[in-house]
Protein backbone atom coordinates (compact mmCIF):
# COMPACT_ATOMS: atom_id res chain seq x y z
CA UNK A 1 -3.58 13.69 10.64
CA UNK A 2 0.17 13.20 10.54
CA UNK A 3 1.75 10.48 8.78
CA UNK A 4 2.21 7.36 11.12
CA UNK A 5 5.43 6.86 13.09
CA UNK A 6 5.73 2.99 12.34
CA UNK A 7 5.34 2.05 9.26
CA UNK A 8 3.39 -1.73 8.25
CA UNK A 9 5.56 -4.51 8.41
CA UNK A 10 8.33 -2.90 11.70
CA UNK A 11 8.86 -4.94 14.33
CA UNK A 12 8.10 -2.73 17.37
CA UNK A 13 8.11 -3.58 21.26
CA UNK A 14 5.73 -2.15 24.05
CA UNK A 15 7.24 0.91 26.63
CA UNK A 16 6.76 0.52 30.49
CA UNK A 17 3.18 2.06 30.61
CA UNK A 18 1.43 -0.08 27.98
CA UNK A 19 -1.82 -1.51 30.17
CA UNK A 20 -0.91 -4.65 27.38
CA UNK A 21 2.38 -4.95 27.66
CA UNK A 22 2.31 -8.72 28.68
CA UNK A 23 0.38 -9.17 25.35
CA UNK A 24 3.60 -8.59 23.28
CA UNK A 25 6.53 -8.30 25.75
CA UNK A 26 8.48 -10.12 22.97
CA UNK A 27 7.56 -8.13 20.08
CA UNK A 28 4.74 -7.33 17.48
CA UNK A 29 4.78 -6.92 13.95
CA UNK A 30 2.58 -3.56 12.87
CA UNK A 31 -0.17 -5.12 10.53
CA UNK A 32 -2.01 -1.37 10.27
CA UNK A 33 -1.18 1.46 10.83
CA UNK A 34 -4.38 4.09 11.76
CA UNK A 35 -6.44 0.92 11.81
CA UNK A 36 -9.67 2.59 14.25
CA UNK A 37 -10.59 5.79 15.22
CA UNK A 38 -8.66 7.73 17.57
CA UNK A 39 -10.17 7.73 20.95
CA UNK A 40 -7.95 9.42 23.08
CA UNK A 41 -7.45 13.24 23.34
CA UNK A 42 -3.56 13.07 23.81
CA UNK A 43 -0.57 13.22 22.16
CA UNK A 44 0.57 9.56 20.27
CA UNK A 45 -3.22 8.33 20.33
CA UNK A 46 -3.10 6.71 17.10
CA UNK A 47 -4.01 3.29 16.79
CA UNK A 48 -2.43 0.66 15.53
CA UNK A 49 -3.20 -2.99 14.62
CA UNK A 50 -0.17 -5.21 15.93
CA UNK A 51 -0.11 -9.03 15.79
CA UNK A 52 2.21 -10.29 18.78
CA UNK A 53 4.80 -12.40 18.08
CA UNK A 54 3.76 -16.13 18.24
CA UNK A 55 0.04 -15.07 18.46
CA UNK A 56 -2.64 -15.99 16.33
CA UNK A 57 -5.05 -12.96 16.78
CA UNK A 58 -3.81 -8.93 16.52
CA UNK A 59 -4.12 -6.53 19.04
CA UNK A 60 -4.95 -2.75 19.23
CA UNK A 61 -2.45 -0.49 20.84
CA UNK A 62 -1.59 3.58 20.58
CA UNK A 63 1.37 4.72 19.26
CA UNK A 64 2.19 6.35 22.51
CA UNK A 65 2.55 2.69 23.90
CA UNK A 66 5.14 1.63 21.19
CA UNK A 67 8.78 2.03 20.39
CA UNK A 68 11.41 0.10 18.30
CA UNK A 69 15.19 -1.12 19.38
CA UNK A 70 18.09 -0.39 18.15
């Protein structure tokens, strides 16, 4: 129920163990944030609706999958 860690509009980039990390290796722009139902019983399991970077349909990916650069 916390608030969610990226906020609409950040540009974030998968981590390592994203299963779709080829999706978006260069980058996705967070459309929604808590866009479906959490489905996973773990920490960071938050969904979020991402449209890669030169794409023309979104994607959904956990937050655990996601982080930003500096």
């Amino acid at each position: 129920y916390r608030e969610p860690k990226y906020k609409n509009g950040t540009l974030v980039f998968p981590r390592s163990t994203c299963p779709s990390r080829h999706a978006f290796e260069r980058g996705a722009i967070v459309l929604e944030a808590g866009a479906a139902p959490v489905i996973s019983a773990c920490k960071g399991a938050k969904r979020y609706l991402l449209l890669p970077v030169g794409a023309p349909h979104g994607i959904l990916v956990e937050e655990r999958h996601l982080k930003t650069r500096k």
